[in-house]
Protein backbone atom coordinates (compact mmCIF):
# COMPACT_ATOMS: atom_id res chain seq x y z
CA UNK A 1 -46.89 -12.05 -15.17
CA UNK A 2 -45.26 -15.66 -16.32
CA UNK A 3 -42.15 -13.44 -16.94
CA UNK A 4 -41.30 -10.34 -18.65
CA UNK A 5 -41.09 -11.89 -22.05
CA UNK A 6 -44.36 -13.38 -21.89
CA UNK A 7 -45.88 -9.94 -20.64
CA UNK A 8 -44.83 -8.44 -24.33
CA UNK A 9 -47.56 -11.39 -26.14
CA UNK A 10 -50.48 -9.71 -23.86
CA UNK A 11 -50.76 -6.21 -26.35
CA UNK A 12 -50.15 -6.73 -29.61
CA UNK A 13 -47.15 -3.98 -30.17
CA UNK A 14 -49.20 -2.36 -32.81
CA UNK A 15 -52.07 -1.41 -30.37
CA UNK A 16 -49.41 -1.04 -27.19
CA UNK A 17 -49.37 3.13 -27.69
CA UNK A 18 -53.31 3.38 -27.71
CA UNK A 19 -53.51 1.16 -25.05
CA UNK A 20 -51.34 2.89 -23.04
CA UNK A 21 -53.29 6.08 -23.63
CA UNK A 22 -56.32 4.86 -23.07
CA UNK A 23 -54.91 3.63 -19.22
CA UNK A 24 -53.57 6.91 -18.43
CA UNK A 25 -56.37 8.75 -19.76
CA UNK A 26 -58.71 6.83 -17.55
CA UNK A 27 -56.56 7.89 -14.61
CA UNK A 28 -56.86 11.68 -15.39
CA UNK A 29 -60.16 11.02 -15.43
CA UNK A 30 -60.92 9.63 -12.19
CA UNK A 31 -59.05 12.52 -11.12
CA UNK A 32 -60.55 15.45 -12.97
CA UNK A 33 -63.49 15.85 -10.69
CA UNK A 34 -61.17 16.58 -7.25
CA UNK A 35 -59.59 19.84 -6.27
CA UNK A 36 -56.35 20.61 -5.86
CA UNK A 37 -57.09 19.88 -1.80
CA UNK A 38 -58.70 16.85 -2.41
CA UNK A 39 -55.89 15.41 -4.14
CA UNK A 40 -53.82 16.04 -0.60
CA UNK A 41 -55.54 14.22 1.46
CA UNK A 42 -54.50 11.02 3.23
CA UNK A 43 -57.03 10.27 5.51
CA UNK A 44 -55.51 7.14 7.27
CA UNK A 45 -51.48 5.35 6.71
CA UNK A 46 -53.10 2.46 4.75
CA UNK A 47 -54.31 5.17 2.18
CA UNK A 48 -52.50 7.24 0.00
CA UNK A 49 -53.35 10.83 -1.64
CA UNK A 50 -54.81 10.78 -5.11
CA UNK A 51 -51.77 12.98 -5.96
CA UNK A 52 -49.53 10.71 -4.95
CA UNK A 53 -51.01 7.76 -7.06
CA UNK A 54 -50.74 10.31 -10.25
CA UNK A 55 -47.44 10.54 -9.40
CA UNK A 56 -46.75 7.03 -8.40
CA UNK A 57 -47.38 5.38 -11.38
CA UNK A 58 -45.73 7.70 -13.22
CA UNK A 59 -42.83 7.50 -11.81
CA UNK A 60 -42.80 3.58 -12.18
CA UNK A 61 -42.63 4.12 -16.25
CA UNK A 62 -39.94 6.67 -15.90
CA UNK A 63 -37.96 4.20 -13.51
CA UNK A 64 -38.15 0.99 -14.90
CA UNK A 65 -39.26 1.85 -18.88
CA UNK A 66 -37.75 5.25 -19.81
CA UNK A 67 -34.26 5.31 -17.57
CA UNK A 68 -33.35 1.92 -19.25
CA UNK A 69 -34.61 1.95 -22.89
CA UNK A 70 -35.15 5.62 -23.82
CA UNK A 71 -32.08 7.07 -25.72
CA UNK A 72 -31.45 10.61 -24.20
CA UNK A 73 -34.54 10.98 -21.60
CA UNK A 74 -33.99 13.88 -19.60
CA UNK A 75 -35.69 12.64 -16.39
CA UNK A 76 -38.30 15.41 -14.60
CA UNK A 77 -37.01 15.88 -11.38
CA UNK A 78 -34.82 13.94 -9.46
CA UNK A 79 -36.56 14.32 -5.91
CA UNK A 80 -39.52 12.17 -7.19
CA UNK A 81 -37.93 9.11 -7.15
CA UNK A 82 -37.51 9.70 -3.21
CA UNK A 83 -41.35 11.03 -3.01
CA UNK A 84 -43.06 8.67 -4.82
CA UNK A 85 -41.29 5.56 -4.83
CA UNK A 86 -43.60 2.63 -2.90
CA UNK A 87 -41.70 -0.22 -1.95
CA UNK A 88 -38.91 -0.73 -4.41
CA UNK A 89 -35.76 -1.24 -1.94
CA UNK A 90 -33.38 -1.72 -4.83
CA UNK A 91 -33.94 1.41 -6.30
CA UNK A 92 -33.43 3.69 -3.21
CA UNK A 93 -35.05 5.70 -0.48
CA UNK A 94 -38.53 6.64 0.13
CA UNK A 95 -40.76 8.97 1.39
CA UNK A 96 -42.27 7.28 4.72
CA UNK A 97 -46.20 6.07 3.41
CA UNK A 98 -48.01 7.30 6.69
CA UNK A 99 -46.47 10.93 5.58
CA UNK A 100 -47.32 11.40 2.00
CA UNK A 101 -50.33 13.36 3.42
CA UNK A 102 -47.50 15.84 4.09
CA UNK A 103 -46.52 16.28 0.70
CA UNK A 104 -48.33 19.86 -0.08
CA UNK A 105 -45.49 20.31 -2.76
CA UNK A 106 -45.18 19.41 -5.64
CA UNK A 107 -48.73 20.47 -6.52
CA UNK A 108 -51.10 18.81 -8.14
CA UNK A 109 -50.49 21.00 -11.58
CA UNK A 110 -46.91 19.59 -11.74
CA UNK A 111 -47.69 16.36 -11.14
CA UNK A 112 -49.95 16.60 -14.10
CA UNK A 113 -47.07 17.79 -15.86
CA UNK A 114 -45.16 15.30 -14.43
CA UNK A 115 -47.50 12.89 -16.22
CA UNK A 116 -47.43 15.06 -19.51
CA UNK A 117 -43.81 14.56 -19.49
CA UNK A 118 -43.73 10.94 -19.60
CA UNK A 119 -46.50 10.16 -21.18
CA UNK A 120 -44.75 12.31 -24.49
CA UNK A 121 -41.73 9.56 -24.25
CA UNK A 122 -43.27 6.85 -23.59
CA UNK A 123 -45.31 7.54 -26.91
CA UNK A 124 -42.08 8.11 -28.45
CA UNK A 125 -40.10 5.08 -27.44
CA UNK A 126 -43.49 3.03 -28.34
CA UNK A 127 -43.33 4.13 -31.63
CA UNK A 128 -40.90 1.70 -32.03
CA UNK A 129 -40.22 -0.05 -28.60
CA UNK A 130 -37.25 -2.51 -27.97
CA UNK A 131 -38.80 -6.11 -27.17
CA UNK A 132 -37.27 -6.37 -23.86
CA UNK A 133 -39.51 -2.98 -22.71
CA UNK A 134 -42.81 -4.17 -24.30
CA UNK A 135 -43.13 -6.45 -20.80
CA UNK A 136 -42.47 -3.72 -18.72
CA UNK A 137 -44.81 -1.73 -20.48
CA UNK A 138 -47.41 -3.75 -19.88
CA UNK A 139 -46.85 -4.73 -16.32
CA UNK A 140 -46.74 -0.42 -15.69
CA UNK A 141 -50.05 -0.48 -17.03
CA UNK A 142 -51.51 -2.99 -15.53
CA UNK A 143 -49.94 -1.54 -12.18
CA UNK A 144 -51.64 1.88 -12.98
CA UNK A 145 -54.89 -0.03 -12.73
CA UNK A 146 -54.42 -1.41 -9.90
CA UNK A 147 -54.10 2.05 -8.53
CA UNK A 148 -56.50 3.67 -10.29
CA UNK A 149 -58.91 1.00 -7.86
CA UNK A 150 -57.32 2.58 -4.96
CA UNK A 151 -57.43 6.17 -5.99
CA UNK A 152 -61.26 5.15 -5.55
CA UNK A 153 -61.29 3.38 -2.29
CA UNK A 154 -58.71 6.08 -0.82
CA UNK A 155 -61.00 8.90 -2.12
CA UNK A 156 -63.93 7.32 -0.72
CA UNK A 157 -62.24 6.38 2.89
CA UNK A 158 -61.26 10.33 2.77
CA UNK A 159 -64.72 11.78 2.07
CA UNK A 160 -66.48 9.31 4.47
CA UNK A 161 -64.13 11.21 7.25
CA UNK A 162 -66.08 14.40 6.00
CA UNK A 163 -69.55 15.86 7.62
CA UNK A 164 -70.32 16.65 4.43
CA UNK A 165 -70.13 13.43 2.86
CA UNK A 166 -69.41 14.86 -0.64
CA UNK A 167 -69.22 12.10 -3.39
CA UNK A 168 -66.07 11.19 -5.09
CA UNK A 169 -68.07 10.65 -8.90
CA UNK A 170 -71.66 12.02 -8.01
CA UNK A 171 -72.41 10.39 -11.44
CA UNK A 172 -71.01 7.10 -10.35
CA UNK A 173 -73.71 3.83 -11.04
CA UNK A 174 -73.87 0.65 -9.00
CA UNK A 175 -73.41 -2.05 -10.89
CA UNK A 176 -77.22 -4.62 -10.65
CA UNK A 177 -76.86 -7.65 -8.52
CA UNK A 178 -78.50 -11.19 -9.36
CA UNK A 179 -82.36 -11.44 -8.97
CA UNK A 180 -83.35 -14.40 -7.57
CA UNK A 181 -82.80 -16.28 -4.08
CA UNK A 182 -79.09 -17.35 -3.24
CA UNK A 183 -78.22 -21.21 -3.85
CA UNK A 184 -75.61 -23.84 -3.23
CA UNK A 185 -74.46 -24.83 -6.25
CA UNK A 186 -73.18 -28.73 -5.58
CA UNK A 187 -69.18 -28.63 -7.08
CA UNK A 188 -67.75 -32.21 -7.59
CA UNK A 189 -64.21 -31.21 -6.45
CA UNK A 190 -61.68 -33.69 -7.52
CA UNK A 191 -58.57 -32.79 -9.25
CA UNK A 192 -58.78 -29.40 -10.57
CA UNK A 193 -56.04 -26.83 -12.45
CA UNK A 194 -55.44 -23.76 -10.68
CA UNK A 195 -53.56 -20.47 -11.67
CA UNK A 196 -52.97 -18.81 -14.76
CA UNK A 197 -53.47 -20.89 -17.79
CA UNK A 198 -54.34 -18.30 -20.40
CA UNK A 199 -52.72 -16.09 -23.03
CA UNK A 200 -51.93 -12.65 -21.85
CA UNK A 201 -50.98 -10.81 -19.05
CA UNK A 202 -50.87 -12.26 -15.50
CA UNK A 203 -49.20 -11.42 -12.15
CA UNK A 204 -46.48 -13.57 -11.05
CA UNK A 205 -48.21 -14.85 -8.04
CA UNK A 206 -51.00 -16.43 -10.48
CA UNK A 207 -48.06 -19.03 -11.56
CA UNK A 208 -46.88 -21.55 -11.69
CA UNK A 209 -50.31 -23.43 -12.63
CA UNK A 210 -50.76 -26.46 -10.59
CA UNK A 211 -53.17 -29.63 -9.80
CA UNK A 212 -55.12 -29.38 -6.88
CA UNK A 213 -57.31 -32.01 -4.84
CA UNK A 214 -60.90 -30.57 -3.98
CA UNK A 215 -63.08 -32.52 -1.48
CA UNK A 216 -66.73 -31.88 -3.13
CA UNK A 217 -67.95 -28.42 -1.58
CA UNK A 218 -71.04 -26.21 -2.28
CA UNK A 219 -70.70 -22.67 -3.50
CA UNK A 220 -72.84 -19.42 -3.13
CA UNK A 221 -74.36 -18.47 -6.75
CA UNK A 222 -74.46 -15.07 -5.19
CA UNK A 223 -73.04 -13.41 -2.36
CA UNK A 224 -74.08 -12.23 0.74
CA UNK A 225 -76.83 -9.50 0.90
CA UNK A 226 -77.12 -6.03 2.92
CA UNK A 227 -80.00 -7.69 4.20
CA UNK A 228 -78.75 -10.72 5.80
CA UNK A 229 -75.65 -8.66 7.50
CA UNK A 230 -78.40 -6.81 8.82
CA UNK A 231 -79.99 -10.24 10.35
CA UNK A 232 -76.52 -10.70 11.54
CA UNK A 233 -76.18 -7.63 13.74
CA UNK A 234 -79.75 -7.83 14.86
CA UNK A 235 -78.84 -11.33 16.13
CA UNK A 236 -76.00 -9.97 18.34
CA UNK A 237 -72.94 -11.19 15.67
CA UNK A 238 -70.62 -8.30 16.68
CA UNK A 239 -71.31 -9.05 20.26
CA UNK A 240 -71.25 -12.89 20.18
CA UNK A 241 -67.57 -13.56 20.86
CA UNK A 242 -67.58 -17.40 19.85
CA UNK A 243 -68.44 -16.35 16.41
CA UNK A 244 -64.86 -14.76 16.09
CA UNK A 245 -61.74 -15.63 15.28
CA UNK A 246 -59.52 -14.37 19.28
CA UNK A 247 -57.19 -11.41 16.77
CA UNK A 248 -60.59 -10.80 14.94
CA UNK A 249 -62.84 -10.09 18.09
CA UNK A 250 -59.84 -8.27 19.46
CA UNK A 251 -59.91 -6.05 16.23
CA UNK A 252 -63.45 -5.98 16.57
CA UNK A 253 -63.81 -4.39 19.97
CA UNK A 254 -60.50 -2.22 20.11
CA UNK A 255 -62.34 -0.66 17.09
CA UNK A 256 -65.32 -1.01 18.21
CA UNK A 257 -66.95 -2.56 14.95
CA UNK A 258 -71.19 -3.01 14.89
CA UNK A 259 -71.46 -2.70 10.90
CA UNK A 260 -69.40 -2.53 8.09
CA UNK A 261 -67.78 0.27 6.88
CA UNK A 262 -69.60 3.21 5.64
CA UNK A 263 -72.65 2.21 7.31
CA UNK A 264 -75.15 5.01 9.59
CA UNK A 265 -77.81 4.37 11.09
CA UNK A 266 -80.34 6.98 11.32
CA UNK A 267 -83.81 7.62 12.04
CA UNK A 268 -85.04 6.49 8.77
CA UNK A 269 -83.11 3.48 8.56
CA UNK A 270 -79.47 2.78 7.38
CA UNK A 271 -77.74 4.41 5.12
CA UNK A 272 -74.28 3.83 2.97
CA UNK A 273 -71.18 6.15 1.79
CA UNK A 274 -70.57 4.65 -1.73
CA UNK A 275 -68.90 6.54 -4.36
CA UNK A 276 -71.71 9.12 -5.27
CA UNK A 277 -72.24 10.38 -1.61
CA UNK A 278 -74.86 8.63 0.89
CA UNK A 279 -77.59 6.77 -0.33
CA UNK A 280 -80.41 4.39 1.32
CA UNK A 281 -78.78 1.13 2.25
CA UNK A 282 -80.40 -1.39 -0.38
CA UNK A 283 -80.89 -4.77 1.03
CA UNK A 284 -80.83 -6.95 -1.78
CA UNK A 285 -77.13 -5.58 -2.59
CA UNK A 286 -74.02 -7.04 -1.68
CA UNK A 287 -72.58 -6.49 1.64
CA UNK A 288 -68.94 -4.66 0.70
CA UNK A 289 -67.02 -3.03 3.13
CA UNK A 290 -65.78 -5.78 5.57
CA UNK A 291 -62.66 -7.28 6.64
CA UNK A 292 -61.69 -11.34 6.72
CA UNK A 293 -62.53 -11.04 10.12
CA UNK A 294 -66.15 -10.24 9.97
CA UNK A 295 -66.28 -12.28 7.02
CA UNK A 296 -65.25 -15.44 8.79
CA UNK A 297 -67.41 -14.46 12.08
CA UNK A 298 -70.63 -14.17 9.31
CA UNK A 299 -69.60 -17.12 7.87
CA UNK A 300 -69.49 -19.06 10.82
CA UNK A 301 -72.95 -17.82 12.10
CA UNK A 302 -74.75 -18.89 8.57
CA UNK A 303 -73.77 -21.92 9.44
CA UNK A 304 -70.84 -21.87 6.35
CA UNK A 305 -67.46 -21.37 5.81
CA UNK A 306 -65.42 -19.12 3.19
CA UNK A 307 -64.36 -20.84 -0.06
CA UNK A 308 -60.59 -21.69 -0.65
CA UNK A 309 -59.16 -19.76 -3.69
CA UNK A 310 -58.32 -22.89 -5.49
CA UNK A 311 -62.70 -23.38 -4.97
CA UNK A 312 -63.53 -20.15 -5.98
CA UNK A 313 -61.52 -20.85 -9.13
CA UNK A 314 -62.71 -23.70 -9.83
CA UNK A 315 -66.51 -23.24 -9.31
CA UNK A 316 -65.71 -19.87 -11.06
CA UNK A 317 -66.57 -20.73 -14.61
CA UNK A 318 -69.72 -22.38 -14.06
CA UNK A 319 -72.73 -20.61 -15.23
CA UNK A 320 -74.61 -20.76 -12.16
CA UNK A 321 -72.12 -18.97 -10.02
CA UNK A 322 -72.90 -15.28 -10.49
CA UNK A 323 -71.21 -11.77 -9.61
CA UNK A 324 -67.79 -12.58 -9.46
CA UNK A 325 -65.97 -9.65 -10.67
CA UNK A 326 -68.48 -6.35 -11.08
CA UNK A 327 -69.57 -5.74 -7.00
CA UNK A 328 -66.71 -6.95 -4.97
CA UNK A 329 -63.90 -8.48 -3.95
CA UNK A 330 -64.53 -11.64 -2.15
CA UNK A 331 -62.69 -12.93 0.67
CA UNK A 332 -61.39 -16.56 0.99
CA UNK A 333 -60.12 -19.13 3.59
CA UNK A 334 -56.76 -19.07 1.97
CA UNK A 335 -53.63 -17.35 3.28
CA UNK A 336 -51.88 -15.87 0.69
CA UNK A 337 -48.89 -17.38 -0.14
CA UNK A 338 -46.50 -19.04 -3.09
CA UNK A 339 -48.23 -21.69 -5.77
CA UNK A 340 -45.52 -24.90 -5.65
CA UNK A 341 -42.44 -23.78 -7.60
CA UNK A 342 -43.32 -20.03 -7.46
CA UNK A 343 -40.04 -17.63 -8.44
CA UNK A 344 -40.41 -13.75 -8.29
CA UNK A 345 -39.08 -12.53 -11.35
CA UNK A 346 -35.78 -10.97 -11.70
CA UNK A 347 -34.44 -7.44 -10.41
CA UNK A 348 -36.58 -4.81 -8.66
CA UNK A 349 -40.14 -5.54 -10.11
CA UNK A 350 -39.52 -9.09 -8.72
CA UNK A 351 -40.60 -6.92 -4.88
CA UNK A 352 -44.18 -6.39 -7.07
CA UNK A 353 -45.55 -9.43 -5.01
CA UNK A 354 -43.48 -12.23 -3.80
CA UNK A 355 -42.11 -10.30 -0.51
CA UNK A 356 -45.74 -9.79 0.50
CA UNK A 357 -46.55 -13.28 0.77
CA UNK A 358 -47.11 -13.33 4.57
CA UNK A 359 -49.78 -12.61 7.13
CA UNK A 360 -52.49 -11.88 4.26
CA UNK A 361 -55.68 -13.01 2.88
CA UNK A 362 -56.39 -13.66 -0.34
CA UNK A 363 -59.31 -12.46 -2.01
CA UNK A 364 -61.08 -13.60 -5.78
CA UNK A 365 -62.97 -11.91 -8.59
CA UNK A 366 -63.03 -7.78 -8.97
CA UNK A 367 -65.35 -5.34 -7.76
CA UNK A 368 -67.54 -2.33 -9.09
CA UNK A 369 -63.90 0.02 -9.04
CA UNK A 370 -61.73 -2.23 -11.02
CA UNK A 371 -60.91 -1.62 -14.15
CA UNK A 372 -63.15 -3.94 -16.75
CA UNK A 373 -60.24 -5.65 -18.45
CA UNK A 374 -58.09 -5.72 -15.78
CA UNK A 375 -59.71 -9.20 -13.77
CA UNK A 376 -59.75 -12.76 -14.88
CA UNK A 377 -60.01 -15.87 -13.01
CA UNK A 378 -56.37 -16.54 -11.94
CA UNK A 379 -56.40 -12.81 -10.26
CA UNK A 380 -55.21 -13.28 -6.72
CA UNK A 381 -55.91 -10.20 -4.42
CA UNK A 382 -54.74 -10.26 -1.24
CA UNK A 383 -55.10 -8.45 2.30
CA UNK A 384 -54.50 -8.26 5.71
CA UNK A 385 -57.40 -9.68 7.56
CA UNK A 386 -58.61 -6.56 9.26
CA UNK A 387 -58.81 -4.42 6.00
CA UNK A 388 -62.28 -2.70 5.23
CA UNK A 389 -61.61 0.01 3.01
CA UNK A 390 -61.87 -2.04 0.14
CA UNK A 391 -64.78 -2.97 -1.67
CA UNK A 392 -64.51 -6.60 0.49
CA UNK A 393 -67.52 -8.95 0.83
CA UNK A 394 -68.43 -12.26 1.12
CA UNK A 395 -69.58 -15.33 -1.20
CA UNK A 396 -70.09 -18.30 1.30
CA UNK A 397 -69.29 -22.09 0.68
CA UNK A 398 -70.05 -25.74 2.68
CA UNK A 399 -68.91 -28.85 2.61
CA UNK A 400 -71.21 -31.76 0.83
């Protein structure tokens, strides 16, 4: 977000209340096809139960919107803050992350009520909400997004863990990739504007905009294929040790990586988990599923390099650049850190992003489990470099 204030111009206050349904509705959604036991599960510490996120960003209205601007709130139960706080060190203690697996109680009924509870004041106080709160508002929403993305990815990196390989949204469909042959599209460089320029919403790590020098470069109009990662492990990449990064083919063999995520083989071929269970590994799809590390080892081998953020944003507009925000997220050479004259905002949500900016990754665009309205070209993602639970691929770039 630019600031708080400039948060409240992103929803018109009129349509703030159905927008705010609509966000939480989608949530309960996404949730309504797991049990009770699914929603416990935490199948590694860099995941978190679906539960937990239903609780999570529940919690962050009632913190930050209700405590401060609701006349009389009675909050539900004074425990949660300590269970399902995330990061927030000005506000108190937490639950330890690796252990909210642990949390069998509360159950996955009150949480809903939980959410019922809220959701009733929030609808109140929006009936007529104080301008300072509209920001908040917004930034809560766009925060359950963000979490209804990893509800998905969690869900997903917990059923993969399971010999049955159940599906997470058996009606779930992949998104169509470009048709065609990948091409370099020639970019001139030059000086370009980068970060968030737009009305609306944005992240405070988007801003301050600022001018940036680009050398020309060549872009990807698509990104990389199932089918060339395939070339790439058939031509010894995971074995080929000058092809790595030294932390990345460390990662690589202490885990003992030879495919992306969620890929078998088997005697018909490979197959991928994806959202609605196993299916035949498509070649002509994009690779997701991979960390920075096997990014930049792929890279290298194809005889490219990953794109800077500031040329993915750039080239990003162009009509010939294609599936940027509907497959996956797509890693980029750039270390994620502050734009020139970046300030986190004020108070606790000021911890949203700016104390993060350290050994990460950034990555551009959106993938098939983010929410539609929730990307735009400014978006900066951002991960460590051996994350793969993600929907992470690749979109490479050259120099001219």
């Amino acid at each position: 977000m630019n600031d708080l204030a400039g948060a409240a111009h992103a929803v018109h206050e009129a349509a703030l209340p159905r927008r705010y349904t609509a966000v939480r509705a989608w949530t309960d959604e996404l949730a309504a096809a797991l049990s009770d036991e699914d929603q416990c599960v935490q199948s590694m510490p860099d995941a978190s139960p679906a539960k937990w996120h239903r609780a999570h960003t529940t919690w962050f209205f009632e913190q930050f919107v209700l405590t401060a601007f609701a006349r009389d709130y009675q909050v539900f139960d004074r425990d949660f803050a300590y269970l399902f706080n995330s990061y927030y060190e000005a506000v108190g203690p937490r639950h330890p992350r690796p252990n909210r697996g642990l949390l069998t109680r509360p159950s996955a009924e009150r949480v809903g009520a939980f959410r019922r509870h809220v959701d009733a004041a929030m609808l109140r106080l929006l009936a007529h909400p104080p301008n300072e709160a509209t920001g908040l508002v917004e930034l809560g929403l766009q925060h359950e997004q963000q979490h209804q993305e990893l509800l998905l990815t969690d869900m997903l990196h917990a059923f993969a863990q399971n010999p049955l390989a159940p599906a997470v949204l058996p009606d779930w469909c992949e998104p169509a990739g470009a048709a065609g042959p990948t091409r370099f599209i020639d970019c001139a460089g030059g000086m370009v504007r980068i970060g968030h320029q737009d009305p609306g919403f944005c992240f405070d790590n988007e801003t301050p905009a600022h001018s940036v020098y680009l050398q020309p470069y060549r872009l990807a109009s698509r990104l990389v294929r199932n089918g060339e990662w395939a070339e790439f492990i058939a031509d010894g990449g995971y074995r080929t040790a000058t092809l790595w990064m030294s932390d990345g083919w460390a990662c690589a063999q202490a885990n003992d990586w030879s495919a992306p995520l969620y890929w078998r083989e088997g005697d018909d071929g490979w197959r991928q988990m994806g959202l609605r269970g196993p299916t035949p590994l498509d070649p002509d799809a994009p690779v997701r599923h991979i960390s920075w590390y096997e990014a930049d080892a792929f890279a290298r081998w194809a005889g490219a390099r990953l794109p800077t953020e500031s040329e993915w944003e750039a080239a990003s507009g162009r009509g010939e650049i294609h599936e940027l925000d509907s497959h996956v997220w797509q890693w980029t050479c750039s270390a994620y850190s502050p734009y020139p004259g970046y300030r986190p905002v004020a108070g606790a949500v000021g911890e949203y992003n700016g104390k993060f900016m350290i050994n990460q990754m950034v990555l551009r665009g959106g993938s098939l489990a983010t929410p539609k309205n929730h990307t735009r070209r400014s978006y900066r993602n951002f991960f460590h470099p051996d994350k793969r639970w993600q929907f992470s691929g690749v979109r490479l770039a050259r120099d001219i």
